[in-house]
Structure formats: C-alpha cells, structure tokens
C-alpha atoms as a PDB file:
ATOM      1  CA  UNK A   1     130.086  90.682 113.328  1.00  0.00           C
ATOM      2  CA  UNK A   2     128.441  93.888 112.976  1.00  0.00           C
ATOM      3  CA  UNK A   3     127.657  93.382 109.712  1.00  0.00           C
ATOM      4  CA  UNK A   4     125.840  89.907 110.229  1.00  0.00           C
ATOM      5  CA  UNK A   5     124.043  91.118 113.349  1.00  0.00           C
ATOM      6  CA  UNK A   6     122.328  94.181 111.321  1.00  0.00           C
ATOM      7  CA  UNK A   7     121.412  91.466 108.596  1.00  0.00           C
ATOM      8  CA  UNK A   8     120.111  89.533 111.057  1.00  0.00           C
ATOM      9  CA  UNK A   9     117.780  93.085 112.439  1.00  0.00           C
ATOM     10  CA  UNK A  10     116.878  94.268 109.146  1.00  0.00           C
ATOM     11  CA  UNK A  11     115.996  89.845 108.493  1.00  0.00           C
ATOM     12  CA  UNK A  12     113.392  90.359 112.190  1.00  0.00           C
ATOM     13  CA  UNK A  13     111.992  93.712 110.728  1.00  0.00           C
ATOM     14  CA  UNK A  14     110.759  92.331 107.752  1.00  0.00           C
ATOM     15  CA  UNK A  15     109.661  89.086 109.184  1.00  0.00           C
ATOM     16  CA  UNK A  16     108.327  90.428 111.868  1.00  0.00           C
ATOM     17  CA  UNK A  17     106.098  92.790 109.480  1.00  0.00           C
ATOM     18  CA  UNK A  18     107.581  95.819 111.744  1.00  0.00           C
ATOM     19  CA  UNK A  19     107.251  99.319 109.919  1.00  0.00           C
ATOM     20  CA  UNK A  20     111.108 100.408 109.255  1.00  0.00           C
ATOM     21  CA  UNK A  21     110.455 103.714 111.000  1.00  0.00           C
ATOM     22  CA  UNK A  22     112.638 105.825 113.135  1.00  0.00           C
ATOM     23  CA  UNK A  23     110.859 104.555 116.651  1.00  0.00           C
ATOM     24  CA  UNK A  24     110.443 101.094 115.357  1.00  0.00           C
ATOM     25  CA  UNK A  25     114.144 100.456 114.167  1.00  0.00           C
ATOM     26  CA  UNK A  26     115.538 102.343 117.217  1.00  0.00           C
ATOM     27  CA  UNK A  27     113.563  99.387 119.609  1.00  0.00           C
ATOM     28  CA  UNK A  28     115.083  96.687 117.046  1.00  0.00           C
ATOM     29  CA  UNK A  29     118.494  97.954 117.970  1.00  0.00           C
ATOM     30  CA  UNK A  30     117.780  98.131 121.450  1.00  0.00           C
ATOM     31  CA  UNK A  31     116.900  94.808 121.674  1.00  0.00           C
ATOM     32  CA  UNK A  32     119.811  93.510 120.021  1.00  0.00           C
ATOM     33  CA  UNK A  33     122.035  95.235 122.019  1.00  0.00           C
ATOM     34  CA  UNK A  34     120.484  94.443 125.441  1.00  0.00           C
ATOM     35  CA  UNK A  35     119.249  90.437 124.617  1.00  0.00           C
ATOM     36  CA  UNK A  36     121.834  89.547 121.930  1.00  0.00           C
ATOM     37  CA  UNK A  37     124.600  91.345 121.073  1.00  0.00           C
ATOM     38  CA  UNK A  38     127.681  89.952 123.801  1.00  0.00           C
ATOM     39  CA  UNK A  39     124.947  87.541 125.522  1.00  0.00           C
ATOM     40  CA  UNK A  40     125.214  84.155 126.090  1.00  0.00           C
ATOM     41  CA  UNK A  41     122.214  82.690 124.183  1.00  0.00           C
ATOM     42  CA  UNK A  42     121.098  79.342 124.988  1.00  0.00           C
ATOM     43  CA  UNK A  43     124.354  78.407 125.551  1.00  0.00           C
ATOM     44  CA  UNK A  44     126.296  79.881 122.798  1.00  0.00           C
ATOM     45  CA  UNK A  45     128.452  83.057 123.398  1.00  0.00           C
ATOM     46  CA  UNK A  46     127.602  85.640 120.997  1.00  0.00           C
ATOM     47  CA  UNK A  47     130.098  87.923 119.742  1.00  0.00           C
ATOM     48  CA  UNK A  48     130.771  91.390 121.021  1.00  0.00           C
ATOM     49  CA  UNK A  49     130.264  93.888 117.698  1.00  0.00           C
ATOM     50  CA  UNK A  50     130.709  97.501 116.748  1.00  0.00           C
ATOM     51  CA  UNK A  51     127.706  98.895 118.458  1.00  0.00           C
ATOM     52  CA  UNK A  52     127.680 102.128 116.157  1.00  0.00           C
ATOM     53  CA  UNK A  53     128.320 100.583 113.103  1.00  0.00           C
ATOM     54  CA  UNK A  54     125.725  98.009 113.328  1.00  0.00           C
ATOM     55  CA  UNK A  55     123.426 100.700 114.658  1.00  0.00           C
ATOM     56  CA  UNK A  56     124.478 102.547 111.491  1.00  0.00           C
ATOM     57  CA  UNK A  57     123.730 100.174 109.296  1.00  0.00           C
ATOM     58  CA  UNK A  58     119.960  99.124 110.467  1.00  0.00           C
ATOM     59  CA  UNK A  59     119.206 102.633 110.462  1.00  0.00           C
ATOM     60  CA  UNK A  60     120.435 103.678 107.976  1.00  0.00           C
ATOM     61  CA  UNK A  61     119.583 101.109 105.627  1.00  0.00           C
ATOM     62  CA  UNK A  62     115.968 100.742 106.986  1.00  0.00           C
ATOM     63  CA  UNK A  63     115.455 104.631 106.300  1.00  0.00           C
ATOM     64  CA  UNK A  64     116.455 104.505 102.695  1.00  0.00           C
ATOM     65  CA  UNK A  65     115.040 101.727 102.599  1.00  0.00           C
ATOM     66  CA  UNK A  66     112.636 102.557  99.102  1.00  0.00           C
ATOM     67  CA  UNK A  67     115.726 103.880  97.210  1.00  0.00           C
ATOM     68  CA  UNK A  68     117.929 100.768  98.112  1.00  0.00           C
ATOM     69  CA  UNK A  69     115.058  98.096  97.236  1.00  0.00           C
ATOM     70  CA  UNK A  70     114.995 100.288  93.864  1.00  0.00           C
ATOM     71  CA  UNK A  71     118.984 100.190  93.455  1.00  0.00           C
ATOM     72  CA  UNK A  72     118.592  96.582  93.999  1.00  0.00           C
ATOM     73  CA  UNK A  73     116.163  96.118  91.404  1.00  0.00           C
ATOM     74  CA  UNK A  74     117.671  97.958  89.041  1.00  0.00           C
ATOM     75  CA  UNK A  75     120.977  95.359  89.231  1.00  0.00           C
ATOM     76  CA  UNK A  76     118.414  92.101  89.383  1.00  0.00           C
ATOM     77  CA  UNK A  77     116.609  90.555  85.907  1.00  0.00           C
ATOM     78  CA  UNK A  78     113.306  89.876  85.180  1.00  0.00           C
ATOM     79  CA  UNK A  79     113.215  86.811  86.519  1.00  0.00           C
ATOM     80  CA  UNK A  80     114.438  87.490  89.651  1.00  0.00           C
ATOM     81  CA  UNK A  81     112.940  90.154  90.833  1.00  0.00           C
ATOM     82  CA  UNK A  82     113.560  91.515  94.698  1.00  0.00           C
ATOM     83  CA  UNK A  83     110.200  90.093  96.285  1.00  0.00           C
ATOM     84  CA  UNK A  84     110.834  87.071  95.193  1.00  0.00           C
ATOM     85  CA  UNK A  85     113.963  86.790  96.549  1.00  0.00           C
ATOM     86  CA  UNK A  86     114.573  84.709 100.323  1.00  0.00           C
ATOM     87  CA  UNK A  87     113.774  87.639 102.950  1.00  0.00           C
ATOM     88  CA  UNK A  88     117.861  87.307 104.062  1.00  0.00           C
ATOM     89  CA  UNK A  89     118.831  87.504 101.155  1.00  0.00           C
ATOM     90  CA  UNK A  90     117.370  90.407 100.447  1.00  0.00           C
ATOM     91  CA  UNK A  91     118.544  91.885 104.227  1.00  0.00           C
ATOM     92  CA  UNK A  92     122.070  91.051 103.052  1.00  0.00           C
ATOM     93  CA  UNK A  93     121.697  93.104 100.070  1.00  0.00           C
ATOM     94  CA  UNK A  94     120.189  96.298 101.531  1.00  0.00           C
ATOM     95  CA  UNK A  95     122.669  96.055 104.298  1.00  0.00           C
ATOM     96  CA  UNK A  96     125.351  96.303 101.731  1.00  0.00           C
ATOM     97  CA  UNK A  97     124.011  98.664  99.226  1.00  0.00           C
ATOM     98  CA  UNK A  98     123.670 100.671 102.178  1.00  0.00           C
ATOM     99  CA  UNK A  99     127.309 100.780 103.471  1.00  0.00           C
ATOM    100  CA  UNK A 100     128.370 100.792  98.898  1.00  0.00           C
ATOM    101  CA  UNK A 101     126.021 104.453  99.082  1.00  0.00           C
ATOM    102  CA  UNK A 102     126.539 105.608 102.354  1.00  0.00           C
ATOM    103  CA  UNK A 103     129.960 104.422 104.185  1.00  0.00           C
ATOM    104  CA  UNK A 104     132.908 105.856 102.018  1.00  0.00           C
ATOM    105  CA  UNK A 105     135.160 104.938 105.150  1.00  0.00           C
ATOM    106  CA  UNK A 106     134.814 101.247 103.809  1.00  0.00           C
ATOM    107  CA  UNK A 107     136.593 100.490 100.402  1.00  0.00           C
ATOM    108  CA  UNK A 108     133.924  98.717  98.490  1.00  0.00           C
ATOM    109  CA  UNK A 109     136.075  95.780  97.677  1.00  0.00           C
ATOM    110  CA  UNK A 110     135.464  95.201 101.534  1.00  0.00           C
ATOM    111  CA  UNK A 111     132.189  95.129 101.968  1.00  0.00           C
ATOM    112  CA  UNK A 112     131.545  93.218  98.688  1.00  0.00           C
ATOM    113  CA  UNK A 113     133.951  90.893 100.613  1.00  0.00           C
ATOM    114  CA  UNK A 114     132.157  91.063 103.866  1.00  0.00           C
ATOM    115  CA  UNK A 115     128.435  90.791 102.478  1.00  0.00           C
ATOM    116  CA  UNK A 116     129.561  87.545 100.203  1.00  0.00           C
ATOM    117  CA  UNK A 117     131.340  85.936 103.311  1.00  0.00           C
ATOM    118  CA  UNK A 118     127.365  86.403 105.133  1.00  0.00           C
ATOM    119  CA  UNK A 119     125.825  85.034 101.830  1.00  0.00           C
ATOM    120  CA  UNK A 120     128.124  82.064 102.406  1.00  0.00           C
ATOM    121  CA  UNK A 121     126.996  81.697 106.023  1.00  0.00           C
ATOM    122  CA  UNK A 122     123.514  81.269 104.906  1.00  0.00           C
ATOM    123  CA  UNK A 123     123.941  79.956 101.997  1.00  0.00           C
ATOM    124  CA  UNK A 124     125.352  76.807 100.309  1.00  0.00           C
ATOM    125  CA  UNK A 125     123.824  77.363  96.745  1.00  0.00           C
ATOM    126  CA  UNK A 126     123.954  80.223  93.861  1.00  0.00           C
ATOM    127  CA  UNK A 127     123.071  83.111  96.166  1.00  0.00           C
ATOM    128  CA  UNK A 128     126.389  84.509  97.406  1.00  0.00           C
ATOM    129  CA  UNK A 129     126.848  84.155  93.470  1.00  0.00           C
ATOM    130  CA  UNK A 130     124.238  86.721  93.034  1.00  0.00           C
ATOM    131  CA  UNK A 131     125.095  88.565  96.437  1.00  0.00           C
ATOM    132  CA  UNK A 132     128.411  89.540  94.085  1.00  0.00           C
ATOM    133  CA  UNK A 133     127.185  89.885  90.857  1.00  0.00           C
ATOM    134  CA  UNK A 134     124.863  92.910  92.278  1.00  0.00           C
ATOM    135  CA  UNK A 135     127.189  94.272  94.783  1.00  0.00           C
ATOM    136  CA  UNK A 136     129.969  94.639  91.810  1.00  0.00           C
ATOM    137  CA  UNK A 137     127.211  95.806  89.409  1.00  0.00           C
ATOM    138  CA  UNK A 138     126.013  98.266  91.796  1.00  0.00           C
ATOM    139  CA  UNK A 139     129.743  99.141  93.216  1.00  0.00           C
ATOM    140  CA  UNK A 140     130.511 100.158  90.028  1.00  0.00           C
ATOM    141  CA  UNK A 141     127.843 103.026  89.285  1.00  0.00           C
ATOM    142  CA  UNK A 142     127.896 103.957  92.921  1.00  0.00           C
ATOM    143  CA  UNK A 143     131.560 103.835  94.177  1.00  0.00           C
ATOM    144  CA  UNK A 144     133.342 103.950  90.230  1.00  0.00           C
ATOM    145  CA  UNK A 145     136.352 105.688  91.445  1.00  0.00           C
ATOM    146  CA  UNK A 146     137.033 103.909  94.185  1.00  0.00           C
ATOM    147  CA  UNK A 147     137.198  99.827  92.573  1.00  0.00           C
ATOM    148  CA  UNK A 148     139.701 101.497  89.587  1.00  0.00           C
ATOM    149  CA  UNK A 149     142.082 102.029  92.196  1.00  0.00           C
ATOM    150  CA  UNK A 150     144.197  98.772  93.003  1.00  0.00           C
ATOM    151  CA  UNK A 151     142.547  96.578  90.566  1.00  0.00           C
ATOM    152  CA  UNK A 152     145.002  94.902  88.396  1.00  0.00           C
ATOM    153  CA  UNK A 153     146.715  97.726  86.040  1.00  0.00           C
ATOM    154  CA  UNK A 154     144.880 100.063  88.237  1.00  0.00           C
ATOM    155  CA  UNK A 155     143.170 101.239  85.044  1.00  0.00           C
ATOM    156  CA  UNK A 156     139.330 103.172  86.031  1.00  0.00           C
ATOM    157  CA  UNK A 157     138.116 101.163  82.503  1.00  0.00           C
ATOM    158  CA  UNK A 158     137.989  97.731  84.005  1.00  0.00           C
END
C-alpha cells in the first residue's frame, strides 16, 4: 500500500503543478500521512502503509526526478514519448524506476511485480503492458545481476 499511496503523491504533485522540491514534497507527505494514510475517507477505511518507505519513495523519486524521466525515456519509442503519457502512468513509472535505482533491499522481480499490480488497478487496457516492458528493459541495465539469479537456468544471459 505504500507503493500505491506514493503513486498516488507523486500523481497530486504533478497535477497539482507543485515544484518537486525538498519543502514542497516534505508538505505532500505530510498531508498524506495526517488526512489519508489510516483515515477513514468518506466512508472508506484507508489502509495503514509503511510510513518510511512511502516517504522514501516520494522523495526520493521526486528529487531525481530529471534522471528518472530520462531513464524512462530512454526505455519508451518514438511514439510514445513520456509527456505524452497519462500523468499516473507516468507516477507509476518514476515510482518504480526509483525503488529499480535506488532500493537494492527489494529484488527487482518484486517491484516489477508490485508496480504492474498498480498499473492493473488503474488500468484495464495496454498500459500495465508497457508498465513491464520498461520496468524489465530498465531492470535489466540497472539491476543486471540481480534478475540472472533465479530465473529459469539461473543463467546472467537471459
């Protein structure tokens, strides 16, 4: 839930035209963490997360924010390039490519698993199709040793 909740931040920053820095994305988290995350909210229960590790992720994807759009890029084609992307679409993948170049504590396989499961919440189309296709594109330059280990023969070529 931590996961979906920092999609849903970095979704309000961008929406909300809010400059990702340091003061800005430290009031985003506040408010999530006093108005929504645990809170009942118009009659739904929202789930208690991982405080730090949503923290964690906002920040930390919002800060490196330039290098992840260009990582992102990088793994999209012509036609598709990152602005035109949906905006939560593109908060799922920089939440993601963040915790790929940043959270070794997380086998990638996970949060490739994670991240597509979000696409799917959102999405009924092609999108968590490309939510994989650029999280195992960019998995494998970023985290290469890590996905040769348990794959299949175990083999670092696949």
């Amino acid at each position: 839930m931590a996961r979906l909740a920092a999609v849903q931040a970095l979704y309000q920053i961008e929406i909300n035209g809010i400059q990702p820095t340091g003061a800005n994305v430290d009031a985003v988290v506040r408010e999530f963490v006093k108005h929504r995350l645990g809170q009942e909210i118009d009659g739904d229960q929202y789930a208690e997360v991982d405080r730090d590790l949503f923290a964690d992720i906002l920040k930390g994807a919002a800060s490196r924010l330039r290098d992840i759009d260009g990582m992102i890029s990088s793994a999209l084609t012509e036609d598709w390039p990152l602005e035109r992307l949906e905006a939560i679409l593109r908060a799922i993948l920089r939440a993601s490519v963040y915790e790929l170049l940043v959270r070794h504590d997380v086998p990638p396989r996970v949060t490739l698993s994670e991240y597509i499961d979000i696409a799917h919440a959102f999405f009924t189309g092609k999108e968590p199709a490309l939510v994989n296709g650029v999280l195992d594109r960019l998995a494998r330059v970023l985290r290469p040793d890590d996905l040769g280990r348990g794959r299949g023969g175990g083999s670092k070529s696949d």
